[in-house]
C-alpha atoms as a PDB file:
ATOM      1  CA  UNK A   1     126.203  35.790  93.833  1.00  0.00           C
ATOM      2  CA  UNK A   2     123.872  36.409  91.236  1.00  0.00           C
ATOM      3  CA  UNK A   3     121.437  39.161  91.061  1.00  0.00           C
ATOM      4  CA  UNK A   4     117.871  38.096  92.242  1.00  0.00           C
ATOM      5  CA  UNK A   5     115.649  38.239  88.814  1.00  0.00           C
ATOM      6  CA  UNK A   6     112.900  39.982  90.776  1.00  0.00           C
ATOM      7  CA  UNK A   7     111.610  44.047  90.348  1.00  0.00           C
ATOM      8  CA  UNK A   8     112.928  45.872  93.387  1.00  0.00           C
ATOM      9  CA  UNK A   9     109.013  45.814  94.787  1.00  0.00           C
ATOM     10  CA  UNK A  10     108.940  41.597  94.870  1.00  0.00           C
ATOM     11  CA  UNK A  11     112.729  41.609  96.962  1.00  0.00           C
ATOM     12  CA  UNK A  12     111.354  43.893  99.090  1.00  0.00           C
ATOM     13  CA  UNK A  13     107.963  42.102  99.725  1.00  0.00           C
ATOM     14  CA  UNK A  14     110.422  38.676 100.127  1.00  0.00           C
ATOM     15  CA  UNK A  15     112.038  40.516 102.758  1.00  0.00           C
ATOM     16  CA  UNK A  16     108.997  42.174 104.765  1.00  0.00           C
ATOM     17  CA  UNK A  17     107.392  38.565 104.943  1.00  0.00           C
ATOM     18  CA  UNK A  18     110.512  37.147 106.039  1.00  0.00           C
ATOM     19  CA  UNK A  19     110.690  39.327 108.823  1.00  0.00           C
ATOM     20  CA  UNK A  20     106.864  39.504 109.900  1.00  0.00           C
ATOM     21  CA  UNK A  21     107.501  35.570 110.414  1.00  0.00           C
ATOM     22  CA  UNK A  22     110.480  36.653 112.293  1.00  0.00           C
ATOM     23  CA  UNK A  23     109.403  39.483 114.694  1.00  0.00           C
ATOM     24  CA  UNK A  24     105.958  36.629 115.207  1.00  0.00           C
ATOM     25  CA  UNK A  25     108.055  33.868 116.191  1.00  0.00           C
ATOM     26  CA  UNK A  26     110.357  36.392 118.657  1.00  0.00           C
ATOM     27  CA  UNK A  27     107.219  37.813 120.310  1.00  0.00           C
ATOM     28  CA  UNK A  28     105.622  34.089 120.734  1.00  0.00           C
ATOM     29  CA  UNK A  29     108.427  33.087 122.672  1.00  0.00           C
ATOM     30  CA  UNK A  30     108.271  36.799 124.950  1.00  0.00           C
ATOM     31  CA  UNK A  31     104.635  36.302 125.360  1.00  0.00           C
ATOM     32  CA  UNK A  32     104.736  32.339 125.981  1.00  0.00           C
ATOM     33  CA  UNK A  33     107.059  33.389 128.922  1.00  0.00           C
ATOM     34  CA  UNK A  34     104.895  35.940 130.244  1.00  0.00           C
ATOM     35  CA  UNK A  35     102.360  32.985 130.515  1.00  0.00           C
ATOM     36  CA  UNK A  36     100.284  34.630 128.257  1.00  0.00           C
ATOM     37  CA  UNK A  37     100.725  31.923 125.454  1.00  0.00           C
ATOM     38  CA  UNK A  38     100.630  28.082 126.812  1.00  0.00           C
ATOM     39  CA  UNK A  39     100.835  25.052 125.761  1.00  0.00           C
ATOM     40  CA  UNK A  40     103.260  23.382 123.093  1.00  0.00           C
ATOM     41  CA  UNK A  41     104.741  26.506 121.010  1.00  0.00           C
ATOM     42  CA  UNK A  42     107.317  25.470 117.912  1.00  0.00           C
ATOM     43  CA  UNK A  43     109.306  28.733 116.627  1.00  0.00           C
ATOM     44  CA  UNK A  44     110.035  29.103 112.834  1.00  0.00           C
ATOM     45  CA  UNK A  45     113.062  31.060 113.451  1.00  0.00           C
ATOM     46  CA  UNK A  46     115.860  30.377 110.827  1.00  0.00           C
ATOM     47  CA  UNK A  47     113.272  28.454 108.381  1.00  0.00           C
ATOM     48  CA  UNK A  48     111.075  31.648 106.677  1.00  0.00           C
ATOM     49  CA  UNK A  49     112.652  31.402 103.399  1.00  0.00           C
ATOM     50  CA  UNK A  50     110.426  27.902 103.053  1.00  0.00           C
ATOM     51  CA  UNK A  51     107.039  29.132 103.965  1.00  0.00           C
ATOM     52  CA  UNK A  52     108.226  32.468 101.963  1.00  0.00           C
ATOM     53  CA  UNK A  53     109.064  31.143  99.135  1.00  0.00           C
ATOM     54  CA  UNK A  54     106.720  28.310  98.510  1.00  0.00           C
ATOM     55  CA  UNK A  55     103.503  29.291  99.843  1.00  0.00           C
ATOM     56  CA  UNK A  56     102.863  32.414  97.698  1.00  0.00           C
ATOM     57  CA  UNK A  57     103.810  30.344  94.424  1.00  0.00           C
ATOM     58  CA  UNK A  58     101.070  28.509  95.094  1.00  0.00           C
ATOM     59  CA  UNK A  59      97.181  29.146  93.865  1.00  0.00           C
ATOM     60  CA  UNK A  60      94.523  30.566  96.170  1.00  0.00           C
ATOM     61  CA  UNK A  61      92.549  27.572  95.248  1.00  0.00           C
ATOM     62  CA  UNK A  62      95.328  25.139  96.037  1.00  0.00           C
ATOM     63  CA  UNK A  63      95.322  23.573  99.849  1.00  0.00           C
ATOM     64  CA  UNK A  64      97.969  23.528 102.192  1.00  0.00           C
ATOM     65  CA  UNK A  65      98.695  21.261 104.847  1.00  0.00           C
ATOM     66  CA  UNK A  66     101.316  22.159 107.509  1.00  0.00           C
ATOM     67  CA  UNK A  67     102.717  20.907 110.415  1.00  0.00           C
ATOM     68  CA  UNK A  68     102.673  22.267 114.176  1.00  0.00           C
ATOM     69  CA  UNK A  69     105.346  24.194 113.354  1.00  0.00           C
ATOM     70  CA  UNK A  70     103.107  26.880 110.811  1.00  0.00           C
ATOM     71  CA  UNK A  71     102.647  30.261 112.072  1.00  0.00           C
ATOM     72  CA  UNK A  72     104.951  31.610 108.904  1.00  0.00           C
ATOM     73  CA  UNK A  73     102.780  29.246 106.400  1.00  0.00           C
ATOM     74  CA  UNK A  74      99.721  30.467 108.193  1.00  0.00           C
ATOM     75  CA  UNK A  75     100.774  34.452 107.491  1.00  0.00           C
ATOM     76  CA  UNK A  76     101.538  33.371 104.112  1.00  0.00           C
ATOM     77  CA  UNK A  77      98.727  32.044 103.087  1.00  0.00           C
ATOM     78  CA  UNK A  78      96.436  35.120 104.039  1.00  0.00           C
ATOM     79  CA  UNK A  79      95.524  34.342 107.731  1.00  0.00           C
ATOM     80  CA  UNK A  80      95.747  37.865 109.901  1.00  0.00           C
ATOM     81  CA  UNK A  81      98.420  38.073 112.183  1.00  0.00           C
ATOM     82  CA  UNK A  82      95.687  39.197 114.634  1.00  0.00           C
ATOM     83  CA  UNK A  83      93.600  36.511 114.294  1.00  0.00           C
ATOM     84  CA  UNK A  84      96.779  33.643 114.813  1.00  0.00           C
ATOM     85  CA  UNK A  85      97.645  36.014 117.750  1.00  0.00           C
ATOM     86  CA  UNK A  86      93.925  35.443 119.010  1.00  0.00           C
ATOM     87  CA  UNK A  87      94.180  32.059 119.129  1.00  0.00           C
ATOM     88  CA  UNK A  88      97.633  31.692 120.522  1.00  0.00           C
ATOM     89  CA  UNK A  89      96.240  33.639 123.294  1.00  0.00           C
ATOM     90  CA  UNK A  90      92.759  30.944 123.517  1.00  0.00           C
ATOM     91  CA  UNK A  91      90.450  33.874 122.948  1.00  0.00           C
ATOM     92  CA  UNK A  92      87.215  33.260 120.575  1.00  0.00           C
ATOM     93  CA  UNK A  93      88.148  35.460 118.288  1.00  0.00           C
ATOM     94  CA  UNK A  94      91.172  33.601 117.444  1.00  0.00           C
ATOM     95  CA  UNK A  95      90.554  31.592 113.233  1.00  0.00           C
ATOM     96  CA  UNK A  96      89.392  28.497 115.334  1.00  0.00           C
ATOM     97  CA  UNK A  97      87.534  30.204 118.644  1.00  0.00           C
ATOM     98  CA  UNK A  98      90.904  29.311 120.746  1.00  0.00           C
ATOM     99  CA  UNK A  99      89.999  25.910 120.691  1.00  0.00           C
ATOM    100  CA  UNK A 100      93.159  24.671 118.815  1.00  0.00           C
ATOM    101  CA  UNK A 101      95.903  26.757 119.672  1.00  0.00           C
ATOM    102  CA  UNK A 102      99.706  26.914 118.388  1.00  0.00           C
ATOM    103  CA  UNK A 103      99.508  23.971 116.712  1.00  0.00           C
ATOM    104  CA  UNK A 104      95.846  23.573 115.454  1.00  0.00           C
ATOM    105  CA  UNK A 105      95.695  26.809 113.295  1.00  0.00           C
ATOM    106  CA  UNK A 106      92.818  26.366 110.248  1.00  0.00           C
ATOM    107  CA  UNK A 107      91.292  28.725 108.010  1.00  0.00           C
ATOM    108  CA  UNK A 108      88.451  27.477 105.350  1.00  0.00           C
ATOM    109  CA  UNK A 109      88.352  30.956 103.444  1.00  0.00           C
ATOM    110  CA  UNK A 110      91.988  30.275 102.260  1.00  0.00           C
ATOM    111  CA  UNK A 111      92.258  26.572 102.210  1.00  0.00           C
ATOM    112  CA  UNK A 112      94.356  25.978 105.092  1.00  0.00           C
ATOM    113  CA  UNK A 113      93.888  22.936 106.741  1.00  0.00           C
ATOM    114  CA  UNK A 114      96.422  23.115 109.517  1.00  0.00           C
ATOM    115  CA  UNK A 115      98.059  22.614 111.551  1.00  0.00           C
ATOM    116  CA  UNK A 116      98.412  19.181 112.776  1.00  0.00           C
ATOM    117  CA  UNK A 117      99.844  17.953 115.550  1.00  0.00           C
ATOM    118  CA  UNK A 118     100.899  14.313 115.170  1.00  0.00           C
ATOM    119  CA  UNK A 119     104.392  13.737 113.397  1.00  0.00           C
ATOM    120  CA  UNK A 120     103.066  13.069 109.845  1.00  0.00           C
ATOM    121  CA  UNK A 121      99.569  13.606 110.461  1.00  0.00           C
ATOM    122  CA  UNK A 122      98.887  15.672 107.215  1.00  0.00           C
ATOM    123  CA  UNK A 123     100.127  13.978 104.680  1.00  0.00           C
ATOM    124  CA  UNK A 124      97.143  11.269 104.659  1.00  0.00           C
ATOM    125  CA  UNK A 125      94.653  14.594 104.624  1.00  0.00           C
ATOM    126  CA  UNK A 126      96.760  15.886 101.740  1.00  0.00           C
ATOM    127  CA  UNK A 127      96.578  12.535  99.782  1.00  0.00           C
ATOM    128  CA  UNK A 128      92.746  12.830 100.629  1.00  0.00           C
ATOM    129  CA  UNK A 129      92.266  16.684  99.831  1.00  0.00           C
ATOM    130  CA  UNK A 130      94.179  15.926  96.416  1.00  0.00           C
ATOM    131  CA  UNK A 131      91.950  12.550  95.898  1.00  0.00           C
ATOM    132  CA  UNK A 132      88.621  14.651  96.192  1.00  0.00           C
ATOM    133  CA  UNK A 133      89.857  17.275  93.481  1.00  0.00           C
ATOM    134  CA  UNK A 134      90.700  14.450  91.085  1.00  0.00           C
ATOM    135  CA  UNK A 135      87.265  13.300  91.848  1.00  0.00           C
ATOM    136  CA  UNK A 136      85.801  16.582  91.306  1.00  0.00           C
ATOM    137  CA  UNK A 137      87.916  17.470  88.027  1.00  0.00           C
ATOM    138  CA  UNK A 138      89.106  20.374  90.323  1.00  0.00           C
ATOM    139  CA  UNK A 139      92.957  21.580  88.500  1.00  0.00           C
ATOM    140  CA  UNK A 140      93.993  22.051  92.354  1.00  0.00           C
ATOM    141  CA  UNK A 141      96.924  21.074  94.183  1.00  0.00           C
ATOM    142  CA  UNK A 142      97.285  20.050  97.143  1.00  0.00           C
ATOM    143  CA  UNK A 143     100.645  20.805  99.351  1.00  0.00           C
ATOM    144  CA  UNK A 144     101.589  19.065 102.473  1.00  0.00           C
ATOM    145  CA  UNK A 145     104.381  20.421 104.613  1.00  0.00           C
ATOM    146  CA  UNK A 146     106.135  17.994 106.543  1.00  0.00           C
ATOM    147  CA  UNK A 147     109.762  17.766 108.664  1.00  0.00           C
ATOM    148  CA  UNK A 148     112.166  15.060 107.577  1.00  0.00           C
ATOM    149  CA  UNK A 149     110.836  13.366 110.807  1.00  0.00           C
ATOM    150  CA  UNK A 150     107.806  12.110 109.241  1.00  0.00           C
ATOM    151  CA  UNK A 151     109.915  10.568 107.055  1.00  0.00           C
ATOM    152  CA  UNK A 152     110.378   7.605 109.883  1.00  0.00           C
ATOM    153  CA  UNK A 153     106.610   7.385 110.207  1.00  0.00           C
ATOM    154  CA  UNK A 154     104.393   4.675 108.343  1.00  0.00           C
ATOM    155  CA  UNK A 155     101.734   7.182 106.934  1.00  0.00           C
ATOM    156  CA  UNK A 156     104.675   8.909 105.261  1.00  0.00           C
ATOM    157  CA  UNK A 157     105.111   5.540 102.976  1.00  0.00           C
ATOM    158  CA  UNK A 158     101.287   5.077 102.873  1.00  0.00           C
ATOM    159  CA  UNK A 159     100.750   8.467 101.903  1.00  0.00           C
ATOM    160  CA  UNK A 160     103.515   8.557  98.804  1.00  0.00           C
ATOM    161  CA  UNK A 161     102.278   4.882  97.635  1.00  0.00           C
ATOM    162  CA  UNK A 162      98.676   6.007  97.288  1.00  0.00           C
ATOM    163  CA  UNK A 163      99.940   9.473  95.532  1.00  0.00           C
ATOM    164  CA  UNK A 164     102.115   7.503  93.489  1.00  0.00           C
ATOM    165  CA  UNK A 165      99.670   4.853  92.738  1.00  0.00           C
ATOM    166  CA  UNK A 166      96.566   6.833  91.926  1.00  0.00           C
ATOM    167  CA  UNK A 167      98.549   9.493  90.122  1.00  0.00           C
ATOM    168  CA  UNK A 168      96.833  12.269  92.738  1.00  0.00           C
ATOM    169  CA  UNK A 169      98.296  16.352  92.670  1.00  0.00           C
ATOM    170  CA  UNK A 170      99.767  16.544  96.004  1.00  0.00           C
ATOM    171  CA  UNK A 171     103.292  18.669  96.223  1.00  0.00           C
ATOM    172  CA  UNK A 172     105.167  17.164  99.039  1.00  0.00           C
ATOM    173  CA  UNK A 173     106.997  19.486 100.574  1.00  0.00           C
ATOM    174  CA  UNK A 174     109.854  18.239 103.053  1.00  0.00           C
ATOM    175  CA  UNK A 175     111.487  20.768 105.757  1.00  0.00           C
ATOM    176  CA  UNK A 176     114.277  18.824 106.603  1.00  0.00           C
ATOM    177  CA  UNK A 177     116.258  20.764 109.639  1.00  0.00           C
ATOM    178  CA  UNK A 178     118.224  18.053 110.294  1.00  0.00           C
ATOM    179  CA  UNK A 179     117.004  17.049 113.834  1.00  0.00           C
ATOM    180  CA  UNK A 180     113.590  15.960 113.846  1.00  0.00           C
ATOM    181  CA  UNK A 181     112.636  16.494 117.399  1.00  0.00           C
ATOM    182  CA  UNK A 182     116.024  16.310 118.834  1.00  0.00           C
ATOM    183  CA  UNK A 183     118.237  13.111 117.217  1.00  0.00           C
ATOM    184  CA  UNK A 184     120.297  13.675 113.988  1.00  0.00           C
ATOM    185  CA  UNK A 185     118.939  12.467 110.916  1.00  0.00           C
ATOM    186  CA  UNK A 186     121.651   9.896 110.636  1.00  0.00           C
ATOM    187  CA  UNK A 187     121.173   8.022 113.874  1.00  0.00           C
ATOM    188  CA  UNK A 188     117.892   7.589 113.302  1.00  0.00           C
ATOM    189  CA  UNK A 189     117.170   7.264 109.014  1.00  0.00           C
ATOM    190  CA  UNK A 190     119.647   4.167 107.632  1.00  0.00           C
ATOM    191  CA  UNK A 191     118.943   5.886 104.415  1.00  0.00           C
ATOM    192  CA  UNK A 192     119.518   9.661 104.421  1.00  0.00           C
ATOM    193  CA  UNK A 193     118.714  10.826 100.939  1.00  0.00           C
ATOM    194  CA  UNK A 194     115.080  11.823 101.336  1.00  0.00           C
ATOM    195  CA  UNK A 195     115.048  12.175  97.498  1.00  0.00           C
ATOM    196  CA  UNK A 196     115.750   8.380  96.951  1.00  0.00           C
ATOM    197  CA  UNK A 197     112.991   7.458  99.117  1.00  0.00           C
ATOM    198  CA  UNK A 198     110.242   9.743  97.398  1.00  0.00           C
ATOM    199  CA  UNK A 199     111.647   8.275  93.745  1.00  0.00           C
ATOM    200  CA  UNK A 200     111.266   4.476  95.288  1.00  0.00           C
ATOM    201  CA  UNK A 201     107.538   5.428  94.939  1.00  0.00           C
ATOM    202  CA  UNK A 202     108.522   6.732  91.246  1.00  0.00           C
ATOM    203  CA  UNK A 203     107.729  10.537  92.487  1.00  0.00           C
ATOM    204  CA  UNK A 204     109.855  13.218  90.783  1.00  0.00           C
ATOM    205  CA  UNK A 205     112.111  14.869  93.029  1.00  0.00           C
ATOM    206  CA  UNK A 206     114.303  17.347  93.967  1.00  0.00           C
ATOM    207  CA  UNK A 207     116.686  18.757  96.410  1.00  0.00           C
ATOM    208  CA  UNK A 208     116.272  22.698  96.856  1.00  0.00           C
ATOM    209  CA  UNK A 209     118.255  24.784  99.508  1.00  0.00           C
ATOM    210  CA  UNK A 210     116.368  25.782 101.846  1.00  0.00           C
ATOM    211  CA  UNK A 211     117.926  29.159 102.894  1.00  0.00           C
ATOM    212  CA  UNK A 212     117.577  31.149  99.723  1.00  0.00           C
ATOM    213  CA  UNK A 213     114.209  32.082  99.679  1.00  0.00           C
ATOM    214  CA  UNK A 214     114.680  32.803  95.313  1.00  0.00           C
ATOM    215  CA  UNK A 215     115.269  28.897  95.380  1.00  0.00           C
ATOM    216  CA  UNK A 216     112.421  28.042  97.255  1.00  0.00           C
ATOM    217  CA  UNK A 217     110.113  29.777  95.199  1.00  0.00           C
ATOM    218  CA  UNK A 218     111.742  28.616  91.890  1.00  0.00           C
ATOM    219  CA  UNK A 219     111.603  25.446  92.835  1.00  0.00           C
ATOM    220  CA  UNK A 220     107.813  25.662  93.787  1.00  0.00           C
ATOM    221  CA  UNK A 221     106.511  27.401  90.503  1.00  0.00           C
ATOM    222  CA  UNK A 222     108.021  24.329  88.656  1.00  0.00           C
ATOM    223  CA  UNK A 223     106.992  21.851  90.650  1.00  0.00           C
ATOM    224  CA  UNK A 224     103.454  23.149  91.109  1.00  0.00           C
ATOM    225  CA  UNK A 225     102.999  23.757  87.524  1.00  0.00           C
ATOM    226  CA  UNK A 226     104.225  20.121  86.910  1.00  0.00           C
ATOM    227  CA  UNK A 227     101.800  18.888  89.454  1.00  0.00           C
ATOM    228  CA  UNK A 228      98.793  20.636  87.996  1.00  0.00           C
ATOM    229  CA  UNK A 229      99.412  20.053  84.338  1.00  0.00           C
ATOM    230  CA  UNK A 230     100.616  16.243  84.801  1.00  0.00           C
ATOM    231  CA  UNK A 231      98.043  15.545  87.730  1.00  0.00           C
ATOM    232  CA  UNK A 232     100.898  13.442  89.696  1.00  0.00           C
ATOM    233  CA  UNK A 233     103.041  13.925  92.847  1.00  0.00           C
ATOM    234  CA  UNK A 234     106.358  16.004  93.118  1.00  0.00           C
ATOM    235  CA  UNK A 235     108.657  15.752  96.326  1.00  0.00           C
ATOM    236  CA  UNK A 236     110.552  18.577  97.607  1.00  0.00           C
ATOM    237  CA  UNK A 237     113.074  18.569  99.999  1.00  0.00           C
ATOM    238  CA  UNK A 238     113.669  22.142 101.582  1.00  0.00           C
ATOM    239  CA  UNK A 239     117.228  21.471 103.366  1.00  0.00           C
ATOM    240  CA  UNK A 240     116.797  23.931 106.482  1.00  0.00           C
ATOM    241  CA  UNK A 241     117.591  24.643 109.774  1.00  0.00           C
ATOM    242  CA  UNK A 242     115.823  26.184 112.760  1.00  0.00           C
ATOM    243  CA  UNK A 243     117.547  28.121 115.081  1.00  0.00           C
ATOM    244  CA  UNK A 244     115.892  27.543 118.499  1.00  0.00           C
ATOM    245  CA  UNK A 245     114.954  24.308 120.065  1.00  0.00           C
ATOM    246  CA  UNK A 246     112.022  21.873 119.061  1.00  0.00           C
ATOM    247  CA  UNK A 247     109.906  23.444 121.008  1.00  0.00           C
ATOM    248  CA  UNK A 248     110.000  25.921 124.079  1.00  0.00           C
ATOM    249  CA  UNK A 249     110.084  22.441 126.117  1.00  0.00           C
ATOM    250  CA  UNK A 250     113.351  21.313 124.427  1.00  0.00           C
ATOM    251  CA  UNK A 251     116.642  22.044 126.634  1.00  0.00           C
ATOM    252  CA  UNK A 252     118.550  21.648 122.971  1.00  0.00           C
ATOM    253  CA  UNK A 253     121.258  19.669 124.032  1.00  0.00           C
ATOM    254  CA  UNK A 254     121.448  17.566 121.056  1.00  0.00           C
ATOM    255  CA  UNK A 255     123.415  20.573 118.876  1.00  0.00           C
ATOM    256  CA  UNK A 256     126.830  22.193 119.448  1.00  0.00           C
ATOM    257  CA  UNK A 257     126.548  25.919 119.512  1.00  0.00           C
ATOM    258  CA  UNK A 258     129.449  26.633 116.968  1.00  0.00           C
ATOM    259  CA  UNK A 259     126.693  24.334 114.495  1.00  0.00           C
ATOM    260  CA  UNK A 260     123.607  26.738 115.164  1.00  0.00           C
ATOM    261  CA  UNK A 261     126.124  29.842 114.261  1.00  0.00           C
ATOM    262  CA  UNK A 262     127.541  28.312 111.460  1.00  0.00           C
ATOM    263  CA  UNK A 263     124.141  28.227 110.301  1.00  0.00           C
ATOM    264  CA  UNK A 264     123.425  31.872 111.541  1.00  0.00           C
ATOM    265  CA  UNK A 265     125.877  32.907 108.701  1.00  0.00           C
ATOM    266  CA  UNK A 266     123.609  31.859 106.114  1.00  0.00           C
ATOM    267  CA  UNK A 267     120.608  32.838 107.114  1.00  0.00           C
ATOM    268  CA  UNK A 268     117.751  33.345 105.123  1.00  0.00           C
ATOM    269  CA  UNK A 269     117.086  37.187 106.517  1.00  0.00           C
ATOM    270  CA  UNK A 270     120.449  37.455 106.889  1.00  0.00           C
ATOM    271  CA  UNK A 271     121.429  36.319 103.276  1.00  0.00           C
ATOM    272  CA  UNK A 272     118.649  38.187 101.674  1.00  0.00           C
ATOM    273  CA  UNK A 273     119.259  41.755 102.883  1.00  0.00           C
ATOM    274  CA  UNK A 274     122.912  41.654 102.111  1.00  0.00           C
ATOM    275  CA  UNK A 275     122.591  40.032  98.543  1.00  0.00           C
ATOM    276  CA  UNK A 276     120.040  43.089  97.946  1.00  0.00           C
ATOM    277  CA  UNK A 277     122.196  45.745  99.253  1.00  0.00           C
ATOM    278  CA  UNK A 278     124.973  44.915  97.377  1.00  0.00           C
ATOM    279  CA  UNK A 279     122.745  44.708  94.400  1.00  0.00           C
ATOM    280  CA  UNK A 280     122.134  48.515  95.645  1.00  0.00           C
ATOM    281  CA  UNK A 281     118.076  47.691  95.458  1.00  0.00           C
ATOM    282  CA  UNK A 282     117.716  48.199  99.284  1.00  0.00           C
ATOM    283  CA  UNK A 283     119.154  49.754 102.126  1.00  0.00           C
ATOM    284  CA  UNK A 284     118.967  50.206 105.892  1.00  0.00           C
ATOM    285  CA  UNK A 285     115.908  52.824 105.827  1.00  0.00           C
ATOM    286  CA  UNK A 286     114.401  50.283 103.553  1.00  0.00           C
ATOM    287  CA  UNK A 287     114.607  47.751 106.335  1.00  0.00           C
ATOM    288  CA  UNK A 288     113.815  49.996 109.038  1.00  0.00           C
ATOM    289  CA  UNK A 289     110.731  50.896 107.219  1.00  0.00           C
ATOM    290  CA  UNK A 290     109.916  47.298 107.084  1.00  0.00           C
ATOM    291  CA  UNK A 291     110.497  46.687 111.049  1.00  0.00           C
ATOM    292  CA  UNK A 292     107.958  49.591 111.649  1.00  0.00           C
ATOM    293  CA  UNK A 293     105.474  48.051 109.606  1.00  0.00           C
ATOM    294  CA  UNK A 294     105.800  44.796 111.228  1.00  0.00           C
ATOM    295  CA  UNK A 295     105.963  46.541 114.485  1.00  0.00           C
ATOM    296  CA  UNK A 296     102.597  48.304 114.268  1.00  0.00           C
ATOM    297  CA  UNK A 297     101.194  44.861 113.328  1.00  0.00           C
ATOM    298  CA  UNK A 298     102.692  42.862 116.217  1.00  0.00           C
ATOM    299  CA  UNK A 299     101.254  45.576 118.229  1.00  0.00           C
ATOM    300  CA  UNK A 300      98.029  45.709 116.723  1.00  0.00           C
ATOM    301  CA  UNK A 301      97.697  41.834 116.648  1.00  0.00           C
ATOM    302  CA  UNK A 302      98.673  41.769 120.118  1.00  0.00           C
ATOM    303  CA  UNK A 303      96.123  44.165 121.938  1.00  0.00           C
ATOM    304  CA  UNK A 304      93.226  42.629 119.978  1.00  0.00           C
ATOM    305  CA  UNK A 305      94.121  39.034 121.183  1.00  0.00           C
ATOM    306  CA  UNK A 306      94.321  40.711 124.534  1.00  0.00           C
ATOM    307  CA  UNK A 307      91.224  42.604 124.271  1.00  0.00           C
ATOM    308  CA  UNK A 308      89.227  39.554 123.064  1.00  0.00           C
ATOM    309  CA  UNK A 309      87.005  37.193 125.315  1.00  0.00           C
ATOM    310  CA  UNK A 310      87.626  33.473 125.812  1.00  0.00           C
ATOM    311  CA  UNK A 311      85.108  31.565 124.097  1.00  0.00           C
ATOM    312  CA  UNK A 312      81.533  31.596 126.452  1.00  0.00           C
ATOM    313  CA  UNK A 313      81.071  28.595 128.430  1.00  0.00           C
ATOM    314  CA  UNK A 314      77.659  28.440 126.858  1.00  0.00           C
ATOM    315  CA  UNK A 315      79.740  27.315 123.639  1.00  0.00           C
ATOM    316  CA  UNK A 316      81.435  24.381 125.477  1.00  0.00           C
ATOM    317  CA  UNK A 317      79.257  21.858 123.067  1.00  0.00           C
ATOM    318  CA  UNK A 318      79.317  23.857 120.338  1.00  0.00           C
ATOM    319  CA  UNK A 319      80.521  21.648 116.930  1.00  0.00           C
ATOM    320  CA  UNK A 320      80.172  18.187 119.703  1.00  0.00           C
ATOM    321  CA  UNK A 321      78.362  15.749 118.359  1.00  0.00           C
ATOM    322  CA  UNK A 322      77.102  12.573 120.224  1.00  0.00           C
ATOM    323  CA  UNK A 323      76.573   9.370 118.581  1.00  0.00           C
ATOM    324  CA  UNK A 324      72.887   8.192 118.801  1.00  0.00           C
ATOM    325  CA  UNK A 325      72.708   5.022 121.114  1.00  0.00           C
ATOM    326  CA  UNK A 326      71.571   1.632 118.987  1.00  0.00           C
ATOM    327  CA  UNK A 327      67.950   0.634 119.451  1.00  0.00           C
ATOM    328  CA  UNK A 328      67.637  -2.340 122.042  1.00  0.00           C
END
């Protein structure tokens, strides 16, 4: 294995984000059982070297668009682990009031715009984020996040033939994990190469894997910088794998066990900590300084969401508008 070509600082950052994502995923699914999270919750476990590795290699003027699956993308991109707690927990203090919940995260102040709940929901805001900065003259890009599920879905083909057509700077980011919601990739796609289907829209793309975060981010820098200079679409598929079911609803019987450990073996975390001890850059006090830090967080993040209010019932219309009735 070659030696990452990072300064010992940068692996170790790679690492810590890695496992804030993590230790946030592991104590969603602890709190959603103590009822103190409901609603839909989708873990990240076994896909942080994605949101790790691409979101930072991005701009702080650039957009992103995620799925409902985006905690890690959301702690990426700048949003405080307290405030995501907040609104996992439905408390107003939460980045949208605890109005939108696991799957509805949104920040303005760093351009992310969600969180999105329908299969393939974002990539027609991306394609319209991306039109607006063309508009604009804005050097931006805009990148959408999407599972290879979307993929099946028609605003997936509108979405590329618009990008494609009008030349627009969207970075299309695929995090194919194989399943979708629960059925293989190949019993439900005739045609499996995700690549071939972005180039039938004459989009550059690219295969990366998806478990070295050092890949991810290479991968990202290019592609980026191609989108901004050239002012056209990339596609990127991430090939990944999460580790726990679709969501905490999903009984995961669609997966044989000895698949989800062969997996295990090359997991991002897992992958990334050995390569750097053996490269003698980091050790085990290294790492346990890390979990502390991330410890204190999750703490911190936790009692605030717990010592926040709900949002005042006063507020109930707040940002409802009604349409004004036609004259008769």
């Amino acid at each position: 294995m070659n030696p990452l070509p990072y300064a010992r600082e940068q692996c170790i950052e790679l690492v810590r984000q890695m496992l804030r994502i993590r230790r946030f995923e592991e104590t969603c699914a602890q709190l959603y059982g103590e009822g103190k999270i409901r609603g839909f919750l989708h873990l990240y476990i076994g896909e942080e070297a994605v949101a790790v590795g691409a979101v930072p290699a991005l701009h702080a003027d650039d957009a992103v668009v995620a799925t409902y699956r985006e905690h890690g993308h959301a702690l990426l991109r700048g949003i405080p682990a307290r405030t995501i707690m907040a609104e996992m927990f439905g408390k107003s203090t939460g980045c949208c009031r605890g109005r939108g919940g696991s799957m509805h995260l949104f920040d303005a102040a760093t351009r992310f715009y969600g969180g999105n709940a329908i299969v393939g929901g974002g990539l027609p805001l991306a394609v319209g984020l991306a039109l607006a900065d063309r508009m604009q003259g804005r050097q931006r890009v805009t990148a959408c996040f999407f599972g290879e599920g979307a993929v099946a879905e028609g605003a997936f083909h509108e979405s590329m033939n618009l990008a494609a057509l009008w030349q627009l700077p969207v970075l299309f980011c695929c995090e194919n994990n194989l399943y979708a919601m629960g059925t293989a990739l190949d019993r439900s796609e005739s045609q499996t190469d995700l690549c071939l289907k972005a180039e039938s829209y004459k989009i550059p793309a690219r295969r990366v894997d998806g478990m070295d975060v050092a890949a991810v981010r290479e991968a990202t820098l290019a592609a980026a910088a191609e989108v901004r200079s050239g002012q056209r679409p990339v596609f990127l598929e991430f090939r990944t794998y999460r580790y726990r079911a679709h969501s905490m609803f999903d009984p995961d019987l669609y997966r044989r066990k000895e698949e989800i450990d062969a997996w295990k073996q090359r997991g991002p975390l897992h992958a990334l900590t050995n390569q750097l001890r053996a490269q003698v850059v980091f050790d085990e006090t290294d790492f346990q300084q890390l979990e502390d830090q991330v410890s204190t967080e999750l703490r911190e993040a936790i009692a605030f969401a717990e010592a926040s209010a709900p949002e005042p019932v006063s507020d109930l219309h707040r940002d409802v508008r009604a349409a004004a009735r036609p004259k008769t």
